[in-house]
C-alpha atoms as a PDB file:
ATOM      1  CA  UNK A   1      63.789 139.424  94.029  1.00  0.00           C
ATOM      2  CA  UNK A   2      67.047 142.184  94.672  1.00  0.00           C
ATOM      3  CA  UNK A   3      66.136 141.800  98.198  1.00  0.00           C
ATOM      4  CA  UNK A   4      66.032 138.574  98.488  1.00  0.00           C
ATOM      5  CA  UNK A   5      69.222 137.345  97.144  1.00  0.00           C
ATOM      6  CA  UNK A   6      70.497 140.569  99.066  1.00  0.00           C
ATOM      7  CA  UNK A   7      69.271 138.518 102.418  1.00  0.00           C
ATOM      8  CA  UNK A   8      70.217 135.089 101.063  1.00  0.00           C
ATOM      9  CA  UNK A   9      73.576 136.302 100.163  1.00  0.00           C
ATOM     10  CA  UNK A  10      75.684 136.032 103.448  1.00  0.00           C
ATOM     11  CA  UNK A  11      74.309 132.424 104.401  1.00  0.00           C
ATOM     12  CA  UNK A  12      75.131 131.119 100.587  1.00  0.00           C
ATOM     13  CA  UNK A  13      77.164 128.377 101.774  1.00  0.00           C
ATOM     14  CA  UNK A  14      74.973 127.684 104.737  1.00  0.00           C
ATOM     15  CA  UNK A  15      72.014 126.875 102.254  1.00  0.00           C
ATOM     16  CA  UNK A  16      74.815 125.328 100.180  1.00  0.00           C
ATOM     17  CA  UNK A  17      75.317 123.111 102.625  1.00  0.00           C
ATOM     18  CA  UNK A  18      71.782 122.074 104.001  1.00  0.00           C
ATOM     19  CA  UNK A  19      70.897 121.412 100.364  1.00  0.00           C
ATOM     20  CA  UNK A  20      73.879 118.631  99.669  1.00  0.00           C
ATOM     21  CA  UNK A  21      73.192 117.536 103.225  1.00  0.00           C
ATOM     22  CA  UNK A  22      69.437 117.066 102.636  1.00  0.00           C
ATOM     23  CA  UNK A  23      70.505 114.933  99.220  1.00  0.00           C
ATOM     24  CA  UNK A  24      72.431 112.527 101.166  1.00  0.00           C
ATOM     25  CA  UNK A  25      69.603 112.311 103.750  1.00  0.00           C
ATOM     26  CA  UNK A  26      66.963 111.609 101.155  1.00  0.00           C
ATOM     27  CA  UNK A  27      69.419 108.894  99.375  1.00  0.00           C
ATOM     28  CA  UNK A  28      67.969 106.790 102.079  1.00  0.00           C
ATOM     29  CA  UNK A  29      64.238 106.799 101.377  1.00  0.00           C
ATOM     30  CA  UNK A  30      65.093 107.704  97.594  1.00  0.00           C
ATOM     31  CA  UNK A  31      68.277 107.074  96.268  1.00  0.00           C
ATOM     32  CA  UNK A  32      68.483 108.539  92.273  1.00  0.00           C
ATOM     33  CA  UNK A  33      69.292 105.745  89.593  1.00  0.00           C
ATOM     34  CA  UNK A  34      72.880 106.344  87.897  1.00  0.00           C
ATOM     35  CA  UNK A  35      71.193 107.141  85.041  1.00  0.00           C
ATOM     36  CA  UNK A  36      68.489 109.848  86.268  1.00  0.00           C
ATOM     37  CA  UNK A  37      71.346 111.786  87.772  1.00  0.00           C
ATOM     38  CA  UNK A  38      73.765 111.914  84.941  1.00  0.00           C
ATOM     39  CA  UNK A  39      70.392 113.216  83.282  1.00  0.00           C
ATOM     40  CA  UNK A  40      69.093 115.394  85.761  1.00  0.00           C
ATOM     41  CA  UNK A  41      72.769 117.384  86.563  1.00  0.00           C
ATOM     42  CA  UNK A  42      73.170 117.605  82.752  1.00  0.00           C
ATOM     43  CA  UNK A  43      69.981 119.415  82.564  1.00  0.00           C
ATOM     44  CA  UNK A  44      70.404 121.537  86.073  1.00  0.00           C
ATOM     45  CA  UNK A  45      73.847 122.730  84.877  1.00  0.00           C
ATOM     46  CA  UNK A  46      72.374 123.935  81.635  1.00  0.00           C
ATOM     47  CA  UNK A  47      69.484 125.535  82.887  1.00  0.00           C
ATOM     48  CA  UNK A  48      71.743 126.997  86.114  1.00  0.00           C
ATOM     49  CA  UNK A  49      73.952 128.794  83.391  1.00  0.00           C
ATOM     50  CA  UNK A  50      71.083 129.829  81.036  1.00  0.00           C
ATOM     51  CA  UNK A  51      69.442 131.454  84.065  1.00  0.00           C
ATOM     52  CA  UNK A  52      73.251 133.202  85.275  1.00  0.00           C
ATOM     53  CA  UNK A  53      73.140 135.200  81.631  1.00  0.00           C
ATOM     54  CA  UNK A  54      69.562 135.925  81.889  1.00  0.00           C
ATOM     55  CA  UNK A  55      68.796 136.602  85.702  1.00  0.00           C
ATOM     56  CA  UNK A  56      72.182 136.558  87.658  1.00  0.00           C
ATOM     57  CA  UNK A  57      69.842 137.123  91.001  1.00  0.00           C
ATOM     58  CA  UNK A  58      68.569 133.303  90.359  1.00  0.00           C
ATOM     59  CA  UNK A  59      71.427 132.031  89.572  1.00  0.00           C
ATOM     60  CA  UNK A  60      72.833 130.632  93.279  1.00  0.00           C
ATOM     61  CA  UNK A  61      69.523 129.031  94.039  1.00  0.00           C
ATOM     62  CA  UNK A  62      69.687 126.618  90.862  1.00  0.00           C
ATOM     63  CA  UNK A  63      72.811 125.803  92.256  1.00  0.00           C
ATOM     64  CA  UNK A  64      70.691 124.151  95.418  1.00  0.00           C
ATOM     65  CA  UNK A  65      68.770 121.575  92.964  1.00  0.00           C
ATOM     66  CA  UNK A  66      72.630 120.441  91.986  1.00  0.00           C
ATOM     67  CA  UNK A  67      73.864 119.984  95.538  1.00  0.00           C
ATOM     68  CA  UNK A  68      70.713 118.233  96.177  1.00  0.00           C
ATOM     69  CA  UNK A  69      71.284 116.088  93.054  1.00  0.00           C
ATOM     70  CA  UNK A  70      75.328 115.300  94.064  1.00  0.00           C
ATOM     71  CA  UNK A  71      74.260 114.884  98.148  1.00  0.00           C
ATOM     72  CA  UNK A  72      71.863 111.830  97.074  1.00  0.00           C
ATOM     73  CA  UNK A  73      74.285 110.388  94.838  1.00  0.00           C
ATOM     74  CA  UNK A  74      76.868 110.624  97.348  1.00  0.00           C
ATOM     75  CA  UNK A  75      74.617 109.361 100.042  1.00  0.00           C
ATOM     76  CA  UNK A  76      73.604 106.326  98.123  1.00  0.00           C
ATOM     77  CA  UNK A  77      77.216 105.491  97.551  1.00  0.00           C
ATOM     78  CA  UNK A  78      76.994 103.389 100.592  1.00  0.00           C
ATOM     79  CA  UNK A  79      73.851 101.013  98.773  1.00  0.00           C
ATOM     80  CA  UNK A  80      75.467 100.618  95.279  1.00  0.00           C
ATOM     81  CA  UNK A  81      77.180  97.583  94.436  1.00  0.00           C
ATOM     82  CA  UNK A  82      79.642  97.088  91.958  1.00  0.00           C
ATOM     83  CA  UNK A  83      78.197  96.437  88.864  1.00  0.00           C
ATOM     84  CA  UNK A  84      81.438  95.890  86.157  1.00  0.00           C
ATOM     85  CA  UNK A  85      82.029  92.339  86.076  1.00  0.00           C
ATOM     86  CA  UNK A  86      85.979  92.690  86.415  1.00  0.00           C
ATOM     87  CA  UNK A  87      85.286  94.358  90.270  1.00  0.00           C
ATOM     88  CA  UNK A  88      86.789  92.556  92.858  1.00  0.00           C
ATOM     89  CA  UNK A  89      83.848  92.425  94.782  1.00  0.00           C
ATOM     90  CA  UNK A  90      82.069  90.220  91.852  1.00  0.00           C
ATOM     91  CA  UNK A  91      85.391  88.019  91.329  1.00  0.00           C
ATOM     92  CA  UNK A  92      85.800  86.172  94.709  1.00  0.00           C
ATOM     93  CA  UNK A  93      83.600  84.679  97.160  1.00  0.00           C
ATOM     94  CA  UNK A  94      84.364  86.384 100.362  1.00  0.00           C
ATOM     95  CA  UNK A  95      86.145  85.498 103.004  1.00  0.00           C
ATOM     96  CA  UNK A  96      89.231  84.263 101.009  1.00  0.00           C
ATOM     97  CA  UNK A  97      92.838  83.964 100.775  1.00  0.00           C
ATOM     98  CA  UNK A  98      93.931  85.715  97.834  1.00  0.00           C
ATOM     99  CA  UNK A  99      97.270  87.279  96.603  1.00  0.00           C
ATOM    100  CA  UNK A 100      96.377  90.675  95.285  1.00  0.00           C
ATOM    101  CA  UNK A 101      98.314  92.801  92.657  1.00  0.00           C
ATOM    102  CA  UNK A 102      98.172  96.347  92.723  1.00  0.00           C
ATOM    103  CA  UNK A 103      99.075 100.043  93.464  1.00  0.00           C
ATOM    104  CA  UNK A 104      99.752 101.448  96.960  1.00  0.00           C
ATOM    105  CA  UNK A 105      96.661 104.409  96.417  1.00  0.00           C
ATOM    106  CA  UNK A 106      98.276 106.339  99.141  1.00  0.00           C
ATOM    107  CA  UNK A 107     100.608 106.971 102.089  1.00  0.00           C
ATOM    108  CA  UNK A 108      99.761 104.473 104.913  1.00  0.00           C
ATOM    109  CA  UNK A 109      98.006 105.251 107.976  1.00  0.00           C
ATOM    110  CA  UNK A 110     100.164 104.233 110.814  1.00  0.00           C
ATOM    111  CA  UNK A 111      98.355 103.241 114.274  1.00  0.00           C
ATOM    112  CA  UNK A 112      99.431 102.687 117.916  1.00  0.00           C
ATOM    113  CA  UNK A 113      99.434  98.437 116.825  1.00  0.00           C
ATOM    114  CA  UNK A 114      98.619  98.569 113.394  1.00  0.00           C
ATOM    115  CA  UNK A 115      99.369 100.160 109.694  1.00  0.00           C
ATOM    116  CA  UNK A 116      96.220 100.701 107.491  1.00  0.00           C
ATOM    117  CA  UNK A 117      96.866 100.935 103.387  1.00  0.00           C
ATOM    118  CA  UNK A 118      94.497 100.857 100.517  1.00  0.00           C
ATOM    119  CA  UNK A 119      95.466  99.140  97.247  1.00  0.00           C
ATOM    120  CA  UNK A 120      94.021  99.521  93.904  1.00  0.00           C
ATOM    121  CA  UNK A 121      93.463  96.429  92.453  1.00  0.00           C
ATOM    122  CA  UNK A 122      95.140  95.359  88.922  1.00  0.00           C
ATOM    123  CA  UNK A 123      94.629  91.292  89.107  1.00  0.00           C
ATOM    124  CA  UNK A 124      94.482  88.577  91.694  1.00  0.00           C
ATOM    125  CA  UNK A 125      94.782  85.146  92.108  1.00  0.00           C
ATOM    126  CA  UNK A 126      92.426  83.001  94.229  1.00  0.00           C
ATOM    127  CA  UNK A 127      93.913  80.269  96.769  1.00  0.00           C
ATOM    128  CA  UNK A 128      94.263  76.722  94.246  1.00  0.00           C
ATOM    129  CA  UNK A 129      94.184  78.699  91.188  1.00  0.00           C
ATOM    130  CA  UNK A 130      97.498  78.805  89.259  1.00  0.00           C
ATOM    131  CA  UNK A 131      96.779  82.201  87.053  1.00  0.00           C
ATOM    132  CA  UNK A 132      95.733  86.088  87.402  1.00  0.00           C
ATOM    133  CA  UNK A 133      92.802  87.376  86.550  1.00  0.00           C
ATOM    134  CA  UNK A 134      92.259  90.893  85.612  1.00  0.00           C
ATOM    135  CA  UNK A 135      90.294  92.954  88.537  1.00  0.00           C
ATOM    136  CA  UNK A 136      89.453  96.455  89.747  1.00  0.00           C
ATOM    137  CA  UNK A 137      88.659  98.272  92.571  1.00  0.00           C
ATOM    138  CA  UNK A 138      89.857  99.078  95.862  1.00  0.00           C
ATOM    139  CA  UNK A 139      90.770  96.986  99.078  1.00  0.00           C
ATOM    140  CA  UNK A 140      91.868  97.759 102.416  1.00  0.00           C
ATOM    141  CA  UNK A 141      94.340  95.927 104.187  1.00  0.00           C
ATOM    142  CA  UNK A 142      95.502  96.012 107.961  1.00  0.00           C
ATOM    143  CA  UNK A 143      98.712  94.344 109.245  1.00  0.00           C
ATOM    144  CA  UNK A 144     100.403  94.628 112.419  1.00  0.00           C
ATOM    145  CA  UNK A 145     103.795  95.745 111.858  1.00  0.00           C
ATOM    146  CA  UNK A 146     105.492  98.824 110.532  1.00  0.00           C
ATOM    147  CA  UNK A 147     104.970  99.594 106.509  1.00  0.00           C
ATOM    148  CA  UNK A 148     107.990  98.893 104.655  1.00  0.00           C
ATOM    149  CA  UNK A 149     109.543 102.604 103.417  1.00  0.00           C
ATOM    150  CA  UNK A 150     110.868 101.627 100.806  1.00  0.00           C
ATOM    151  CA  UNK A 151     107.142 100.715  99.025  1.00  0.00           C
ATOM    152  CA  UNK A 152     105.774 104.322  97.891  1.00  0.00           C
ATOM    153  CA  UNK A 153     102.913 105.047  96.800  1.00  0.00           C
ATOM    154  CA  UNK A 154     102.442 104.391  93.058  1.00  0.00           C
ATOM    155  CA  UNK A 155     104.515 100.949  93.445  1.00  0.00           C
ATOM    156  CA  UNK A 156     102.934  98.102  92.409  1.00  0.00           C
ATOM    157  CA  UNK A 157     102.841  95.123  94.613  1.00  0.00           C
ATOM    158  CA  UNK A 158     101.957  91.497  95.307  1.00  0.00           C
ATOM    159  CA  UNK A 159     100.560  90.877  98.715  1.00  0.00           C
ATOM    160  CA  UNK A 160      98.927  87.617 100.322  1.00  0.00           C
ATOM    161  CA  UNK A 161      95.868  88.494 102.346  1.00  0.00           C
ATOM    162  CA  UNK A 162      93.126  86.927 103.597  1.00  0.00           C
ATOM    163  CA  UNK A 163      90.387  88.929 102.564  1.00  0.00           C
ATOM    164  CA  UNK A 164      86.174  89.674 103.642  1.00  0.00           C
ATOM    165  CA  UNK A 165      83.802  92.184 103.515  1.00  0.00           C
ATOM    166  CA  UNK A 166      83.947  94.924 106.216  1.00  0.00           C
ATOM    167  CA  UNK A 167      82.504  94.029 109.697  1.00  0.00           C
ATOM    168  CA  UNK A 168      79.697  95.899 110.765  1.00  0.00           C
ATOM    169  CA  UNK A 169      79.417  96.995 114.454  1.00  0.00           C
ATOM    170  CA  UNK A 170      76.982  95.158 116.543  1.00  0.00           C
ATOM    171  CA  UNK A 171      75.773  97.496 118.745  1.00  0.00           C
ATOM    172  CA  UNK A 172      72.184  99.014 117.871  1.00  0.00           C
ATOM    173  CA  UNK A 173      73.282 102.966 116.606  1.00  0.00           C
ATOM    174  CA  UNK A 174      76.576 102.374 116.112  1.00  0.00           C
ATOM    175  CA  UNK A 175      78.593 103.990 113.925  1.00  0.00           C
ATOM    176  CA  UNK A 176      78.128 102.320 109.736  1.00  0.00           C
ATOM    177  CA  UNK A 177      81.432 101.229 109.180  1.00  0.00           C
ATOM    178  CA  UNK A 178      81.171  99.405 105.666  1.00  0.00           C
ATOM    179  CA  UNK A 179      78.357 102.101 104.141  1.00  0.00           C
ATOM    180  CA  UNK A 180      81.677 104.504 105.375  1.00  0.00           C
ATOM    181  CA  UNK A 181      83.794 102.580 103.987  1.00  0.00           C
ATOM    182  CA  UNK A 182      81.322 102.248 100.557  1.00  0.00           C
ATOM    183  CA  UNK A 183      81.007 105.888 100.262  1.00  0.00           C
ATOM    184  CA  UNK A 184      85.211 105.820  99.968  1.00  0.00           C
ATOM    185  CA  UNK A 185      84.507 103.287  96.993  1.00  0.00           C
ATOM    186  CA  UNK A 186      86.047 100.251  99.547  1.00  0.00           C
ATOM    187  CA  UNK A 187      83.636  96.934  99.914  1.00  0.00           C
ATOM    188  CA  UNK A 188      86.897  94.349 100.673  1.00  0.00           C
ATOM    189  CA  UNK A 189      89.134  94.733 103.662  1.00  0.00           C
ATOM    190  CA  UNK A 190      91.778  92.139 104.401  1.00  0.00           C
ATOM    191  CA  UNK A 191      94.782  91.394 106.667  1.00  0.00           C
ATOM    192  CA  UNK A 192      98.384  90.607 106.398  1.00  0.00           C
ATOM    193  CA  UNK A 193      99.888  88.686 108.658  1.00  0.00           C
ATOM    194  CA  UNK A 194     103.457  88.867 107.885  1.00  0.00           C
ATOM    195  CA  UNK A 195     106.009  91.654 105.772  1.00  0.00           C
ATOM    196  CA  UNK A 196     107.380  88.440 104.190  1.00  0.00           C
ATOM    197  CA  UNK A 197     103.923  88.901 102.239  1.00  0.00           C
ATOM    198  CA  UNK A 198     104.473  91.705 100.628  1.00  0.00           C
ATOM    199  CA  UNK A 199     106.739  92.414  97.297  1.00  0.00           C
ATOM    200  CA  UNK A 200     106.742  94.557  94.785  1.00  0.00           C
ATOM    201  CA  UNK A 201     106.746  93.772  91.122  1.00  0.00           C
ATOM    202  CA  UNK A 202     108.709  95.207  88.475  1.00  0.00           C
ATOM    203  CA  UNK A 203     107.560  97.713  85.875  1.00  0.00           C
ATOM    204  CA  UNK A 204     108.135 100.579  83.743  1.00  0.00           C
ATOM    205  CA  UNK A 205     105.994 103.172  84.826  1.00  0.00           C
ATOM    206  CA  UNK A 206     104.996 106.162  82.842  1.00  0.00           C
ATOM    207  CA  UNK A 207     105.723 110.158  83.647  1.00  0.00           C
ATOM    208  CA  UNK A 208     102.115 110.311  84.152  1.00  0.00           C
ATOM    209  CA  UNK A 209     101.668 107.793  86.458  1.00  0.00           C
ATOM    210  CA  UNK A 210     104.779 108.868  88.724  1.00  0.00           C
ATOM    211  CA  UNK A 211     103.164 112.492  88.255  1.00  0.00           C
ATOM    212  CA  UNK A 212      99.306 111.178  89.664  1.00  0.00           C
ATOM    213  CA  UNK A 213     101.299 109.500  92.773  1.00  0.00           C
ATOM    214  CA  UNK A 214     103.898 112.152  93.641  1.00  0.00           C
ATOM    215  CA  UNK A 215     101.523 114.163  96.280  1.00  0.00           C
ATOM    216  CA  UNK A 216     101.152 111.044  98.379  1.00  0.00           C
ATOM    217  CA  UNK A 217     105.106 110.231  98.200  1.00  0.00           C
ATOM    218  CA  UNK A 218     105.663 113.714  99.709  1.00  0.00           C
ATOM    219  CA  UNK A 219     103.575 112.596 102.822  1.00  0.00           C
ATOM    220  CA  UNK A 220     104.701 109.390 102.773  1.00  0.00           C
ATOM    221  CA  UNK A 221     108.262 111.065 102.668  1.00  0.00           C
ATOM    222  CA  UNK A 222     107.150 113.463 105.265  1.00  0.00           C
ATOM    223  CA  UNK A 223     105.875 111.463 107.332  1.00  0.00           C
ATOM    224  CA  UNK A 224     109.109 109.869 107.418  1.00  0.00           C
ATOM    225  CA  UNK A 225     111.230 112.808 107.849  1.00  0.00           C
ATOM    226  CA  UNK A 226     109.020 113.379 110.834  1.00  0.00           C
ATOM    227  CA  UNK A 227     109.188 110.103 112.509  1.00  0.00           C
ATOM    228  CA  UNK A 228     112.931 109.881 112.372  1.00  0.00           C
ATOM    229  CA  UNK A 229     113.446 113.029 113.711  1.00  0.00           C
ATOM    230  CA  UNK A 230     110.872 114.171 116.617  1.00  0.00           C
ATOM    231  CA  UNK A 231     111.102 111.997 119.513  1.00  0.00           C
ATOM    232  CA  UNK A 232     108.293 112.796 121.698  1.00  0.00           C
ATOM    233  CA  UNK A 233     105.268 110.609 120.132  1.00  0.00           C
ATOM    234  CA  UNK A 234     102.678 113.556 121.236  1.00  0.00           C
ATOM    235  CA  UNK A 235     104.706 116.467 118.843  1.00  0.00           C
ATOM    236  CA  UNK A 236     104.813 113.378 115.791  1.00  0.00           C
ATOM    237  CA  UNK A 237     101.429 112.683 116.295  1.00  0.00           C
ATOM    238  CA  UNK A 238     100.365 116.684 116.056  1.00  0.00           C
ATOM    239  CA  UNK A 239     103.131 117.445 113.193  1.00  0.00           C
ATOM    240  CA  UNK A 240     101.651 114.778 111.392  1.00  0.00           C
ATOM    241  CA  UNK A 241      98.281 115.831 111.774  1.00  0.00           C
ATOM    242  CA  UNK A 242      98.499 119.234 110.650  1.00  0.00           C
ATOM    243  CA  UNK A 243     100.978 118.797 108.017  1.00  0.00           C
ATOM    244  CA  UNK A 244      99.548 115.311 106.459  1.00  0.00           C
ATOM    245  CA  UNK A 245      95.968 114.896 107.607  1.00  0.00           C
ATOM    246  CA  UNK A 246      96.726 112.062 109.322  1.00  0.00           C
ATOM    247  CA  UNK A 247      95.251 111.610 113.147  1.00  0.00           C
ATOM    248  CA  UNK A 248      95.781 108.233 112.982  1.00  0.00           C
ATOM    249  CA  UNK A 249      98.708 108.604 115.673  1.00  0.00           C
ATOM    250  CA  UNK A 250      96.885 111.080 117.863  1.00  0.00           C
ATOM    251  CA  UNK A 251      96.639 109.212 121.838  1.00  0.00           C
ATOM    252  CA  UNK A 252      93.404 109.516 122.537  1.00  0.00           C
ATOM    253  CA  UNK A 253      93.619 111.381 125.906  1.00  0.00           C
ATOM    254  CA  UNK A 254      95.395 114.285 123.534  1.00  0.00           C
ATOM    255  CA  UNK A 255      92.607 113.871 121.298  1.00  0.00           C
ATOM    256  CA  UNK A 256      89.282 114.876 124.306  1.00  0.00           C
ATOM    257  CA  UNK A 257      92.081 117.374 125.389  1.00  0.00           C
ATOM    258  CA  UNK A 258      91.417 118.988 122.024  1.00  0.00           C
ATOM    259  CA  UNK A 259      87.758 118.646 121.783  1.00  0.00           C
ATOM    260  CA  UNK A 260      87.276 120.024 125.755  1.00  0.00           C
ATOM    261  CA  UNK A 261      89.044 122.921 124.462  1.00  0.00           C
ATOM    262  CA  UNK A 262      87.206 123.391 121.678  1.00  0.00           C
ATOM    263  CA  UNK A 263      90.137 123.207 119.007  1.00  0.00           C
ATOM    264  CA  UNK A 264      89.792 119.764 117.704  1.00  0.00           C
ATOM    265  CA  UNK A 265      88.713 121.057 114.191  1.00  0.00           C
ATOM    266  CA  UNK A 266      92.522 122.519 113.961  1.00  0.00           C
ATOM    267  CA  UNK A 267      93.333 118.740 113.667  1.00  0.00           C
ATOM    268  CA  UNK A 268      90.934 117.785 110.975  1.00  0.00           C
ATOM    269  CA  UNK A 269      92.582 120.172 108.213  1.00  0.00           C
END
């Protein structure tokens, strides 16, 4: 048994890997029922550390049965519907016009003809209804103009949208957009037609709360600093990618540059 984990040792996180990757491709024949896997990591994670203090040789193999575990829930993301009542999903009947109050999750993600944000959901109110209704979950929006700076993330904000679930591509093999989309927790996208849509709404906000956003205000503020002071839209686009994660401004040209050189993965940090 020495000589085997001696010979498994070096490819750890390759067996790491094909284990969680193996989950999420069983989640399609088999996905695991919420409850079975709260069950079945509870008793893997026990049993992984029993076995550490009694055989410390067995110990990163019982780690494999976990991945495997976490890859199909992942993977199953994608087929899970909401089940809390107070989801958005389960409030409106989709497509709809709705105005939406809630917190800008993150910096936005700024396109060649469009701006991309993701807002987590507090209440809404449906087109002919005069009140708000408590909701939860999160919603994509696209818009075509430039984000308003002065809305960080954290703010919390009012914005008319009309809103549907996400298109799926029609060509046979084509890329899964809305199980994508699922597996980011995101079932409703929307659009905004105008920035005289969007407002924020006043509150007091708590030390924690400004403490949970303040990583995405430094890219947001970043991102700024960057666009107001490199001119040439190919340096932006890299500066941005490298610094913030964000490819989103990348030309496309640039991009197959990158991958026939065989550094594209630089740009994916």
């Amino acid at each position: 048994m020495k000589r085997l984990s001696l010979t498994a040792t070096p490819y750890l996180f390759t067996y790491f890997s094909i284990a969680y990757i193996s989950g999420i491709a069983f989640s399609a024949w088999q996905p695991l029922h919420n409850s079975f896997v709260v069950i079945a990591l509870s008793t893997l994670l026990f049993a992984a550390f029993t076995i550490r203090r009694i055989n410390s040789v067995l110990f990163p193999y019982s780690i494999l049965f976990i991945l495997l575990v976490l890859g199909n829930y992942h993977g199953s993301l994608s087929t899970r519907l909401p089940q809390s009542a107070t989801d958005i999903y389960n409030r409106i009947e989709l497509p709809a016009d709705i105005v939406l109050v809630g917190y800008l999750r993150a910096m936005p993600s700024t396109g060649p003809d469009s701006t991309t944000i993701i807002i987590t959901s507090r209440y809404l109110q449906q087109q002919h209804h005069k009140h708000l209704i408590p909701c939860n979950g999160q919603v994509q929006l696209r818009m075509r103009f430039p984000w308003p700076v002065e809305y960080q993330p954290g703010t919390l904000l009012a914005i008319r949208a009309k809103v549907k679930k996400p298109d799926m591509f029609r060509n046979n093999g084509s890329f899964n957009y809305p199980a994508y989309l699922a597996r980011k927790d995101i079932r409703i996208t929307g659009y905004v037609r105008s920035p005289a849509q969007i407002s924020a709404v006043t509150q007091a906000t708590s030390i924690l709360h400004k403490i949970r956003y303040l990583p995405e205000r430094i890219r947001m503020q970043t991102g700024y600093f960057l666009d107001q002071n490199l001119s040439n839209p190919n340096h932006k686009a890299l500066y941005r990618a490298l610094l913030l994660g964000d490819r989103s401004q990348i030309p496309e040209p640039l991009y197959e540059q990158y991958k026939a050189s065989g550094v594209a993965h630089i740009l994916a940090i």
